[in-house]
PDB file of N, CA and C in Angstrom:
ATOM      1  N   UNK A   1       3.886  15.037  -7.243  1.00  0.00           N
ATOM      2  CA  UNK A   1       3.702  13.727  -7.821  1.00  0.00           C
ATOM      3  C   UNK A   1       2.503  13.063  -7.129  1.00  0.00           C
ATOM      4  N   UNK A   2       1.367  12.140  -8.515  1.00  0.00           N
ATOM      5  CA  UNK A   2       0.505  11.642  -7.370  1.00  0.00           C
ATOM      6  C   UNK A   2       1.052  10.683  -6.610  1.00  0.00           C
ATOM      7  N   UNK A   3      -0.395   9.849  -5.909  1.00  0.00           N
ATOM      8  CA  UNK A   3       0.076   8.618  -5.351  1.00  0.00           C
ATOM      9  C   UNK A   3       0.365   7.742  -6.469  1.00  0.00           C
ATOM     10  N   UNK A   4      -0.503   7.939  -7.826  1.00  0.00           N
ATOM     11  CA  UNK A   4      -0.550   6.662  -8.602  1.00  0.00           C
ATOM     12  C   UNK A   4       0.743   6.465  -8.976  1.00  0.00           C
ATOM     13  N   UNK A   5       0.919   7.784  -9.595  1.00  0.00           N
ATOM     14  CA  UNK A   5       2.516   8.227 -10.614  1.00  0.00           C
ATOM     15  C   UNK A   5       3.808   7.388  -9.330  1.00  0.00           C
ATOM     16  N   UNK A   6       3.182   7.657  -7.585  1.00  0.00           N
ATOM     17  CA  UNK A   6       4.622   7.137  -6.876  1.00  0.00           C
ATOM     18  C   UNK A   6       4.266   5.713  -7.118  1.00  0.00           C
ATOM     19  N   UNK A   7       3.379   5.273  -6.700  1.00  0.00           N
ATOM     20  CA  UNK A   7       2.797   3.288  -6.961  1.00  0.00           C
ATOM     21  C   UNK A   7       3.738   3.143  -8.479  1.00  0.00           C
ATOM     22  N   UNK A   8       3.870   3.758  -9.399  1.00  0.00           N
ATOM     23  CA  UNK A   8       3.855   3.114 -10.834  1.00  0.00           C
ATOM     24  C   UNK A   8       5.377   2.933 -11.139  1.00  0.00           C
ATOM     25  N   UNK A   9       5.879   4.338  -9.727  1.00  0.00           N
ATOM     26  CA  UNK A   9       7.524   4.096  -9.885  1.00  0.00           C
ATOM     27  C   UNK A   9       8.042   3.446  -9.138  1.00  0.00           C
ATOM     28  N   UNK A  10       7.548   2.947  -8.182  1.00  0.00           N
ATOM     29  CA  UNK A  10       7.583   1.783  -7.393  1.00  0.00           C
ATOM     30  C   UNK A  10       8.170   1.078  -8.223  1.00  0.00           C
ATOM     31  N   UNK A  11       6.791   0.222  -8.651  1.00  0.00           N
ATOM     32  CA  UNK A  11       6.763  -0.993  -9.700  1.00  0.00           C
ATOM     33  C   UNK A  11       7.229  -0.781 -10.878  1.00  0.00           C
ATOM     34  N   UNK A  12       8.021   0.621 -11.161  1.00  0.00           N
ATOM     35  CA  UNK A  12       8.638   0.347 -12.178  1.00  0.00           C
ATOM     36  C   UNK A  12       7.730   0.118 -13.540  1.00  0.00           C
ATOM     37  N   UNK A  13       6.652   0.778 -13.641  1.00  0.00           N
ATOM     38  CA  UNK A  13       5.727   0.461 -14.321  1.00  0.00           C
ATOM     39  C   UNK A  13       5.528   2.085 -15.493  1.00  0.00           C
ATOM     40  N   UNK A  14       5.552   1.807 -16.764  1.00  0.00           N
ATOM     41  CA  UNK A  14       5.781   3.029 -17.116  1.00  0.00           C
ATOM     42  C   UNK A  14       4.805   2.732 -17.960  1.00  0.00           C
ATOM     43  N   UNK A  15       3.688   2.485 -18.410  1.00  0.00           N
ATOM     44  CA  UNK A  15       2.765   2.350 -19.171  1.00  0.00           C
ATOM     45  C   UNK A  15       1.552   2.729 -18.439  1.00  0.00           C
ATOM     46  N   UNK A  16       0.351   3.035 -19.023  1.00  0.00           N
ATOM     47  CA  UNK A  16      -0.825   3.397 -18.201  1.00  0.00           C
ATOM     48  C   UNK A  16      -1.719   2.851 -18.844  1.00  0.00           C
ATOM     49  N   UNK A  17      -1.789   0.959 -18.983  1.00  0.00           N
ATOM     50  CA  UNK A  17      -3.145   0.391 -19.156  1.00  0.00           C
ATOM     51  C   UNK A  17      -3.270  -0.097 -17.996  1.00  0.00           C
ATOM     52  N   UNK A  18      -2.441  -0.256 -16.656  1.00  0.00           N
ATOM     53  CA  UNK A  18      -2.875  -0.696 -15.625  1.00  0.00           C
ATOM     54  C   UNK A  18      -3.376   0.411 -14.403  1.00  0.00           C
ATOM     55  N   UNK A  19      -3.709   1.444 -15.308  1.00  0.00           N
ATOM     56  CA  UNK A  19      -3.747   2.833 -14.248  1.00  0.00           C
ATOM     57  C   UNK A  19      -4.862   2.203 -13.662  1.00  0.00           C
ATOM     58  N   UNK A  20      -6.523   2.207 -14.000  1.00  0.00           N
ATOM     59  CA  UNK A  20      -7.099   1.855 -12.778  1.00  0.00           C
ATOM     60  C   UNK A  20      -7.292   0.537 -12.396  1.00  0.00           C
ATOM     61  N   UNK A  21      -6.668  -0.095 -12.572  1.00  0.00           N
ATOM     62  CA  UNK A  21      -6.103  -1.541 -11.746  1.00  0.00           C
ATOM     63  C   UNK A  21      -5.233  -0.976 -10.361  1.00  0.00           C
ATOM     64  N   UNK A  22      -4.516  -0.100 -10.791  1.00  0.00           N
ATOM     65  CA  UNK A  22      -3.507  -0.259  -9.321  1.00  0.00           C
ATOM     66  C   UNK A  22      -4.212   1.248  -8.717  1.00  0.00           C
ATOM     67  N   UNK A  23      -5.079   2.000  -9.392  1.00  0.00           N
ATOM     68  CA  UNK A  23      -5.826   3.095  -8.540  1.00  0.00           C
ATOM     69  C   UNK A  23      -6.595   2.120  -7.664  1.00  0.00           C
ATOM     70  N   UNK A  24      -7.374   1.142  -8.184  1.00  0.00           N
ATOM     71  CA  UNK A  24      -7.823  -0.351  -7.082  1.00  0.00           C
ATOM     72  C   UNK A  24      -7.371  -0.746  -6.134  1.00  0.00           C
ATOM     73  N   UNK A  25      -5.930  -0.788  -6.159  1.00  0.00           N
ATOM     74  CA  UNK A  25      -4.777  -1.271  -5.107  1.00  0.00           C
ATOM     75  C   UNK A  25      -4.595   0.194  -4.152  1.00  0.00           C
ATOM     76  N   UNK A  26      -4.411   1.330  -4.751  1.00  0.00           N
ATOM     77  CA  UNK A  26      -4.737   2.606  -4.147  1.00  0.00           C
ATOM     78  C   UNK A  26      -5.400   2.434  -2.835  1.00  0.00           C
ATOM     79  N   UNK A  27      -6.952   2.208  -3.822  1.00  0.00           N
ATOM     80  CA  UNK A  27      -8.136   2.742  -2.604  1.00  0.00           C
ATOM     81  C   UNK A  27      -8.009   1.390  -1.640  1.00  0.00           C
ATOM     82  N   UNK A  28      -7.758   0.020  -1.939  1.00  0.00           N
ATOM     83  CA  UNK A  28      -7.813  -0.878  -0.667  1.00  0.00           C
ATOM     84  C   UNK A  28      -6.549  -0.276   0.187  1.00  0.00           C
ATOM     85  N   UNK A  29      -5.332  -0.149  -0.415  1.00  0.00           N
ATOM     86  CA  UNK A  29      -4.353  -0.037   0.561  1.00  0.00           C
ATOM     87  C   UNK A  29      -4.536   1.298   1.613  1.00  0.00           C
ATOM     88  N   UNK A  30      -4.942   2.325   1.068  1.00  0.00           N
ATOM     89  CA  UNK A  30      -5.777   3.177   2.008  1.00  0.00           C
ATOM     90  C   UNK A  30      -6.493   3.051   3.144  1.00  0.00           C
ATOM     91  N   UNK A  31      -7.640   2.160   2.258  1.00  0.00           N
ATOM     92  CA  UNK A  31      -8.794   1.762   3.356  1.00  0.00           C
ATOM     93  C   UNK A  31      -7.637   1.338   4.304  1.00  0.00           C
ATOM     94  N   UNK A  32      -7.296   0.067   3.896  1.00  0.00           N
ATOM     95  CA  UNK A  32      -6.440  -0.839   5.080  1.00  0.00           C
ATOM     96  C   UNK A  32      -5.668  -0.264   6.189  1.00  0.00           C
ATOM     97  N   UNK A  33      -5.240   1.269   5.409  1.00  0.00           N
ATOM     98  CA  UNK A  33      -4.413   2.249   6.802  1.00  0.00           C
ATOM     99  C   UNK A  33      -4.833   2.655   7.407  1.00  0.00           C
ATOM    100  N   UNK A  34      -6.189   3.414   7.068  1.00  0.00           N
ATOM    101  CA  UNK A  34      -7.399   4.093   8.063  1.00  0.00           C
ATOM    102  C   UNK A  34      -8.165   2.955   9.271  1.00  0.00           C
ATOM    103  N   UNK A  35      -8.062   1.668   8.851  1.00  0.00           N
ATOM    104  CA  UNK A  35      -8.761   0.840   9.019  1.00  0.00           C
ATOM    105  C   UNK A  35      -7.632   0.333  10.476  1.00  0.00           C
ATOM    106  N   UNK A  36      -6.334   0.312   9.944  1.00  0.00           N
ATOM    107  CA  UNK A  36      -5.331  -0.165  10.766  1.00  0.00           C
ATOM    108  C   UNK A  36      -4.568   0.985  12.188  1.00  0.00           C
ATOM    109  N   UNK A  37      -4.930   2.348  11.789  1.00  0.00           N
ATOM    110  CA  UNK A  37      -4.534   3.261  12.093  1.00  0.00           C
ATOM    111  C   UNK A  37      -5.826   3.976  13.205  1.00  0.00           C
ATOM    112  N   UNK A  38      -6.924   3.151  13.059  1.00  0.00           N
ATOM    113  CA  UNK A  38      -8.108   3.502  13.646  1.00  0.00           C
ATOM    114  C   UNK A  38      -8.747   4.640  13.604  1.00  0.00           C
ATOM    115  N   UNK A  39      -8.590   5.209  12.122  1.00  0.00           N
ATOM    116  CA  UNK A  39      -9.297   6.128  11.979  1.00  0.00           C
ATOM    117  C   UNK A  39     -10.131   6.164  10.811  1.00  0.00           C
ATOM    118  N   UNK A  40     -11.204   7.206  10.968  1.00  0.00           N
ATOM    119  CA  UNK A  40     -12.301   6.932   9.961  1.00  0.00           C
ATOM    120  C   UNK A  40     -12.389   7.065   8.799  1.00  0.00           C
ATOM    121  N   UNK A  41     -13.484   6.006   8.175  1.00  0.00           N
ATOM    122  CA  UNK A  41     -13.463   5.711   6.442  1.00  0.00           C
ATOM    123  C   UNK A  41     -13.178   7.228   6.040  1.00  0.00           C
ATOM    124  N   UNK A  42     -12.518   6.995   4.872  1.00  0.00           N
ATOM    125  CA  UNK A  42     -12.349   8.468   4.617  1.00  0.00           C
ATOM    126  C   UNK A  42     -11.361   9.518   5.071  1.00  0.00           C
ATOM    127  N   UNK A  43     -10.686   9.324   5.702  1.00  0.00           N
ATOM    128  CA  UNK A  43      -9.872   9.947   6.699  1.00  0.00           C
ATOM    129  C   UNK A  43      -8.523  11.193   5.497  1.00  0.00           C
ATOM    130  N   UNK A  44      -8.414   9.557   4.924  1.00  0.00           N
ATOM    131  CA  UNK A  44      -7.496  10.577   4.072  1.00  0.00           C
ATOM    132  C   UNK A  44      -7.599  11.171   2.598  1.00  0.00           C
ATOM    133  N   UNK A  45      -8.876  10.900   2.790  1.00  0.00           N
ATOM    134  CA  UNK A  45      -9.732  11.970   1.732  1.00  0.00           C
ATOM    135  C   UNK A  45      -9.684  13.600   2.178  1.00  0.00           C
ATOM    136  N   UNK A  46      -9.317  13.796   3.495  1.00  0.00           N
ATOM    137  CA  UNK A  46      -9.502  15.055   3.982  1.00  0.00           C
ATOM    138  C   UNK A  46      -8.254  15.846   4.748  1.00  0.00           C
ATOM    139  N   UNK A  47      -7.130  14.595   5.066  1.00  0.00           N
ATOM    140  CA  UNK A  47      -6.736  15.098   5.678  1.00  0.00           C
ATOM    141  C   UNK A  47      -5.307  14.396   5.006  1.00  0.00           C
ATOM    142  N   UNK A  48      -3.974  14.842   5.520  1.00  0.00           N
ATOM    143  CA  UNK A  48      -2.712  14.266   4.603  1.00  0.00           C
ATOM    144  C   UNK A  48      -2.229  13.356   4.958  1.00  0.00           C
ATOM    145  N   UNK A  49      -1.834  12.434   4.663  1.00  0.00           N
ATOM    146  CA  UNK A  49      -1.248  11.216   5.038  1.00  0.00           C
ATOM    147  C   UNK A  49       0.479  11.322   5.512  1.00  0.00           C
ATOM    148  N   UNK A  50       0.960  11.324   6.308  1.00  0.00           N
ATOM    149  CA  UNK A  50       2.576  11.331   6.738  1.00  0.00           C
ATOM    150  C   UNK A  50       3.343  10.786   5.968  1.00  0.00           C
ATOM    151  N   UNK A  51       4.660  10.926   5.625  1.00  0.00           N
ATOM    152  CA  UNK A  51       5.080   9.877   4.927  1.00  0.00           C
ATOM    153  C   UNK A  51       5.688   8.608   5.087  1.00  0.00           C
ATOM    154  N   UNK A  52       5.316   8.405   6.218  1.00  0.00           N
ATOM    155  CA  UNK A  52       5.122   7.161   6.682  1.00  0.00           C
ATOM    156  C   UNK A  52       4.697   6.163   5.855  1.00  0.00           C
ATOM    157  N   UNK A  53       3.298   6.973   6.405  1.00  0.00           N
ATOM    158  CA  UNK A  53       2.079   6.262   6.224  1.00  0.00           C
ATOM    159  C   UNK A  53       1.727   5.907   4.462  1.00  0.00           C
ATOM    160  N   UNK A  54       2.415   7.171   3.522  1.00  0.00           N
ATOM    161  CA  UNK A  54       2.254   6.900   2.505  1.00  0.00           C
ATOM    162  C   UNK A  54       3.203   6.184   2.003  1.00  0.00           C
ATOM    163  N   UNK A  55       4.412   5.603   2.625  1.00  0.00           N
ATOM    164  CA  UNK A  55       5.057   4.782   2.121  1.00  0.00           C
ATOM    165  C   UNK A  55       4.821   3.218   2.626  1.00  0.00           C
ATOM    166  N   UNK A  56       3.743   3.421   3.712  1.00  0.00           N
ATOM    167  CA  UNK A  56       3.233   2.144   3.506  1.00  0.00           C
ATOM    168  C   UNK A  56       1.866   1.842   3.006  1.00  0.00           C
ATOM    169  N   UNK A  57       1.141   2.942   2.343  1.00  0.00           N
ATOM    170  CA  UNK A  57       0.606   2.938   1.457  1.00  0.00           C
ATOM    171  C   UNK A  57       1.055   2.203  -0.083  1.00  0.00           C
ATOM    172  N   UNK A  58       1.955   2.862  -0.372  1.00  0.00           N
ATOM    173  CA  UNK A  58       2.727   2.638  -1.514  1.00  0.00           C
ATOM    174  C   UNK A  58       3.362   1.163  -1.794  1.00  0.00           C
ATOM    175  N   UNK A  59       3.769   0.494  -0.637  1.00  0.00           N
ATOM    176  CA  UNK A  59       4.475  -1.120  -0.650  1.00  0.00           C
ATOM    177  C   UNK A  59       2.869  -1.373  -0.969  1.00  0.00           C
ATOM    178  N   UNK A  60       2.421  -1.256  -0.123  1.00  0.00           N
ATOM    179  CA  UNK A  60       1.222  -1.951   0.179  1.00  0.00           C
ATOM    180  C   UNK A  60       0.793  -2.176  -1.361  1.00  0.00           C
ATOM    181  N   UNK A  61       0.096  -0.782  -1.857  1.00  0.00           N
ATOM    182  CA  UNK A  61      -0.735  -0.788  -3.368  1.00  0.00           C
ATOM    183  C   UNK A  61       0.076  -1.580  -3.808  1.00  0.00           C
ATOM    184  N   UNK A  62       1.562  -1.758  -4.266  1.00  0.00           N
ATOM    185  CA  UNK A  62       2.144  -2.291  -4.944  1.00  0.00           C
ATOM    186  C   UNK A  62       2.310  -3.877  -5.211  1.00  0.00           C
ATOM    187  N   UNK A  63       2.438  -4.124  -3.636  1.00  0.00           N
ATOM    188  CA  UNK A  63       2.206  -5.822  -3.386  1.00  0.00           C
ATOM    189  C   UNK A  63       0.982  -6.129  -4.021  1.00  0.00           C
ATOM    190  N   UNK A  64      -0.129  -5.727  -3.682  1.00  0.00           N
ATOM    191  CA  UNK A  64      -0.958  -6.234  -4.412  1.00  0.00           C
ATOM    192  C   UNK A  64      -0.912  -6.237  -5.835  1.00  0.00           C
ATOM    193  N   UNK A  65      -0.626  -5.477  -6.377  1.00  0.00           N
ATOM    194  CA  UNK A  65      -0.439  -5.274  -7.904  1.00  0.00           C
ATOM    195  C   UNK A  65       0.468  -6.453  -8.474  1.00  0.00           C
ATOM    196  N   UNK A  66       1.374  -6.868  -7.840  1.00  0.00           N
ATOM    197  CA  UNK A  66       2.739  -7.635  -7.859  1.00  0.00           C
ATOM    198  C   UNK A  66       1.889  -9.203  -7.571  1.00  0.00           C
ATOM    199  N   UNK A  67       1.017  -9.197  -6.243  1.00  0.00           N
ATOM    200  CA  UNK A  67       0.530 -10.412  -6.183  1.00  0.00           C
ATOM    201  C   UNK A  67      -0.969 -10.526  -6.798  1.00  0.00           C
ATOM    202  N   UNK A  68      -1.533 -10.389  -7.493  1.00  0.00           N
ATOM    203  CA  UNK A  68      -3.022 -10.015  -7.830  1.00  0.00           C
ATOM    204  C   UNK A  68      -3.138 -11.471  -8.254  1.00  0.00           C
ATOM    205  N   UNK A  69      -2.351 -12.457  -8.850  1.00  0.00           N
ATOM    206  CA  UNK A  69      -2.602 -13.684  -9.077  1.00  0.00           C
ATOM    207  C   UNK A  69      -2.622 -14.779  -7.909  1.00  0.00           C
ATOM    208  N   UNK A  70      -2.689 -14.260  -6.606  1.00  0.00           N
ATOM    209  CA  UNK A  70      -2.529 -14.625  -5.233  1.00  0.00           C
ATOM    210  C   UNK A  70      -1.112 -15.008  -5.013  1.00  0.00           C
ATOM    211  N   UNK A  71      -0.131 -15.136  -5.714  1.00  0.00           N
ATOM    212  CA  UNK A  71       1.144 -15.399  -5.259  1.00  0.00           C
ATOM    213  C   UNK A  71       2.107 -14.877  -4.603  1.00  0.00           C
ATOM    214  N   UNK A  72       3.211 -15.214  -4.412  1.00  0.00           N
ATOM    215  CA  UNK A  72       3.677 -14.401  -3.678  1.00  0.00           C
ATOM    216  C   UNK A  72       4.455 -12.733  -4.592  1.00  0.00           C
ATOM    217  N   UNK A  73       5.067 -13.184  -6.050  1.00  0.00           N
ATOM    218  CA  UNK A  73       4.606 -11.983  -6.818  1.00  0.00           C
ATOM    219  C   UNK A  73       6.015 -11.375  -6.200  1.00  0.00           C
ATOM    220  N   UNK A  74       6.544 -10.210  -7.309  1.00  0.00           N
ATOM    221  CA  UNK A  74       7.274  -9.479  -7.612  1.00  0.00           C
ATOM    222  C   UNK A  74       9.181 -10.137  -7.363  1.00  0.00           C
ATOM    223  N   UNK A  75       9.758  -8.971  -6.962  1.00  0.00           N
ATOM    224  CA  UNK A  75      11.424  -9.628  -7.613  1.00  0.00           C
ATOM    225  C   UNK A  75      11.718 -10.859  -6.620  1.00  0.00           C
ATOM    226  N   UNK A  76      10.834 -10.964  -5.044  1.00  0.00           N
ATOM    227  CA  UNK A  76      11.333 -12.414  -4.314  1.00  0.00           C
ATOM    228  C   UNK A  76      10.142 -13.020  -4.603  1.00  0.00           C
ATOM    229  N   UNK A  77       9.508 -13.456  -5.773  1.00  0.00           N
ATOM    230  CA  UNK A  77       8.365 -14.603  -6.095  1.00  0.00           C
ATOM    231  C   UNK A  77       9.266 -16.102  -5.562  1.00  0.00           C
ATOM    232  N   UNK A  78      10.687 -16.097  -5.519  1.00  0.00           N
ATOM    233  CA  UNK A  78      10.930 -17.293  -5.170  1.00  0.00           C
ATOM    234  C   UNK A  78      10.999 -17.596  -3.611  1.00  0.00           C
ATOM    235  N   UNK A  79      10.435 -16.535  -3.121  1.00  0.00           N
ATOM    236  CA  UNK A  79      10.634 -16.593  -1.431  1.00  0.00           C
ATOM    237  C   UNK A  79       9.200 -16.902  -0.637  1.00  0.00           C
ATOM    238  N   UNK A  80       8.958 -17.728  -0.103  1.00  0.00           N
ATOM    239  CA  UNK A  80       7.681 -17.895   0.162  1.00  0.00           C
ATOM    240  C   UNK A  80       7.477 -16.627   1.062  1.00  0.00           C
ATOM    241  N   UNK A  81       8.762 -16.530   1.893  1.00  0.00           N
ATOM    242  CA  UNK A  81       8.229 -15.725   3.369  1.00  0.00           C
ATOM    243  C   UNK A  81       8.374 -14.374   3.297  1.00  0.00           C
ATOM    244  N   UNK A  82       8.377 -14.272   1.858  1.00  0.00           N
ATOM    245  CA  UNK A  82       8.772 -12.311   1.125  1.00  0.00           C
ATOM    246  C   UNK A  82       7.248 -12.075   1.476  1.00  0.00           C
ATOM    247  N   UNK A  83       6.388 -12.276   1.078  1.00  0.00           N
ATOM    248  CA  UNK A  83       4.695 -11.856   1.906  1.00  0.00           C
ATOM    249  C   UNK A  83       4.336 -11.577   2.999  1.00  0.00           C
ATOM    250  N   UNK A  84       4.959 -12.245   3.831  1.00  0.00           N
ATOM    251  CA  UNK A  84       5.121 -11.600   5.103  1.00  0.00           C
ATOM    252  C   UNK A  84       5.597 -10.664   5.823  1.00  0.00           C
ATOM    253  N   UNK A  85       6.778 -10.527   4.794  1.00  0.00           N
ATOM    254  CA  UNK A  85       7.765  -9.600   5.113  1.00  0.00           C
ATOM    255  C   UNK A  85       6.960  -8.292   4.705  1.00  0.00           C
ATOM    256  N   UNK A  86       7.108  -7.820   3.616  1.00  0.00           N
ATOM    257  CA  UNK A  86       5.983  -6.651   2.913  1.00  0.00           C
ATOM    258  C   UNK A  86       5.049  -6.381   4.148  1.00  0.00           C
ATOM    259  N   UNK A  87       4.329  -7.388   4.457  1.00  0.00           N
ATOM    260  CA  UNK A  87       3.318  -6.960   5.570  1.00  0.00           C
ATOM    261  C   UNK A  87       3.745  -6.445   6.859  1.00  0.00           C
ATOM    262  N   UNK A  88       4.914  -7.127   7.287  1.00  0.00           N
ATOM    263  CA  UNK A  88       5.361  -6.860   8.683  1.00  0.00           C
ATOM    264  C   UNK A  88       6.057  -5.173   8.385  1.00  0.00           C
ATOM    265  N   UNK A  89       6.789  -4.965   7.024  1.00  0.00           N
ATOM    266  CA  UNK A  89       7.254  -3.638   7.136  1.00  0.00           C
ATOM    267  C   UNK A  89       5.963  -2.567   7.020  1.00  0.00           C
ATOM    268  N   UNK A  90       4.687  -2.847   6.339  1.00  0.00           N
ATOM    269  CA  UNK A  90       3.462  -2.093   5.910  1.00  0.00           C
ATOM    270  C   UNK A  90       3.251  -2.004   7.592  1.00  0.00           C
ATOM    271  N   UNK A  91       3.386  -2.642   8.240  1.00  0.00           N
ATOM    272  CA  UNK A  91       2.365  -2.395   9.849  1.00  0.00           C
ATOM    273  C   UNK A  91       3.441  -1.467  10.484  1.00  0.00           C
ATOM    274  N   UNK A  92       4.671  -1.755  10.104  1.00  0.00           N
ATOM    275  CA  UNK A  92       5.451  -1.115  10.969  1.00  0.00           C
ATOM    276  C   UNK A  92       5.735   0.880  10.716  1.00  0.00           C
ATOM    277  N   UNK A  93       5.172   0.654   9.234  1.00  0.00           N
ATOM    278  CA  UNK A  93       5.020   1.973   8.631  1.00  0.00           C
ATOM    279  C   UNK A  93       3.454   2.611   9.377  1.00  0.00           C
ATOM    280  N   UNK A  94       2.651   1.987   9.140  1.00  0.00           N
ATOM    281  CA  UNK A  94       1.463   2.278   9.265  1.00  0.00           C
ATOM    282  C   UNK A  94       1.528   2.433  11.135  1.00  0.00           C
ATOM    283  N   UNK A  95       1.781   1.720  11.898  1.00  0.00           N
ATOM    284  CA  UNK A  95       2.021   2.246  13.521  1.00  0.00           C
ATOM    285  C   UNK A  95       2.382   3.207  13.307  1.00  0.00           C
ATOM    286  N   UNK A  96       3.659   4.185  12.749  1.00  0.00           N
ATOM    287  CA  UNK A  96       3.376   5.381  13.406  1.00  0.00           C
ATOM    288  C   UNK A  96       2.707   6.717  13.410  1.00  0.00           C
ATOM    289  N   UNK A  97       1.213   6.482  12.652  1.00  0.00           N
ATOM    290  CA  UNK A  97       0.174   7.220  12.706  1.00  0.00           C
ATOM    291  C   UNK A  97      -0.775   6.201  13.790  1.00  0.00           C
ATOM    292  N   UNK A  98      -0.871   5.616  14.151  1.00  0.00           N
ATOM    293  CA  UNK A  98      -2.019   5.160  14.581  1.00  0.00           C
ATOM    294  C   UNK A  98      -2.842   5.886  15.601  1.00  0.00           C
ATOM    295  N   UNK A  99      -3.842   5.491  15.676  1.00  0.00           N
ATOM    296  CA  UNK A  99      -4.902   5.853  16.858  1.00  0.00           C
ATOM    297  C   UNK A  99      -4.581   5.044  17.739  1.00  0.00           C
ATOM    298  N   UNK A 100      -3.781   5.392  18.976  1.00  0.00           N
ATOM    299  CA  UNK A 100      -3.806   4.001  20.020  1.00  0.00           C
ATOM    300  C   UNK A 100      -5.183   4.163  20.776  1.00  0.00           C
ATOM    301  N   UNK A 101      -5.813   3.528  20.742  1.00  0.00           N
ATOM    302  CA  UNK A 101      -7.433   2.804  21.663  1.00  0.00           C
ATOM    303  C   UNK A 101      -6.891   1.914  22.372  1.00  0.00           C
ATOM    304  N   UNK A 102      -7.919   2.113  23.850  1.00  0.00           N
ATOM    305  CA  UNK A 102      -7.772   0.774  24.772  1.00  0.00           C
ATOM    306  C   UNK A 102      -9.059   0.273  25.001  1.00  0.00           C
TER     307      UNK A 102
END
């Protein structure tokens, strides 16, 4: 299964006019792991992502897709502090690949 096909079952999304809209959400949420994980652009163009890492790939693409109107977006839109949350579990996914640097 790709990444897109897992993003789309995420969101529960079974149509494909938003395919490269959330392939968009794809490549930032990527960047953002390589970026967070301290390793280089590109990284997982070459090499496999854990599934960790791709499941915080996957919240990740998705939130955005969910918030693209800047809100807070998807099933807790009534929660202000659901945005935060998403993020705090995406870092906590994404730590355990990281590059630790000092």
């Amino acid at each position: 299964m790709t990444l897109l096909e897992k993003v789309k079952q995420n969101l529960i999304v079974t149509h494909n006019e938003d395919d490269a809209l959330i392939e968009g959400f794809i490549t930032a949420a990527i960047s953002y792991a390589e970026g967070y994980q301290h390793l280089g652009a590109d990284f997982y163009t070459e090499n496999t992502m854990s599934p960790t890492t791709e499941q915080g790939v996957i919240m990740l693409a998705s939130h955005f897709y969910e918030s693209r109107d800047g809100s807070t977006g998807g099933f807790f839109n009534d929660n202000v502090s659901a945005s935060e949350q998403v993020w705090k579990t995406v870092h906590l996914l994404l730590r355990m690949g990281k590059e630790w640097q000092v």
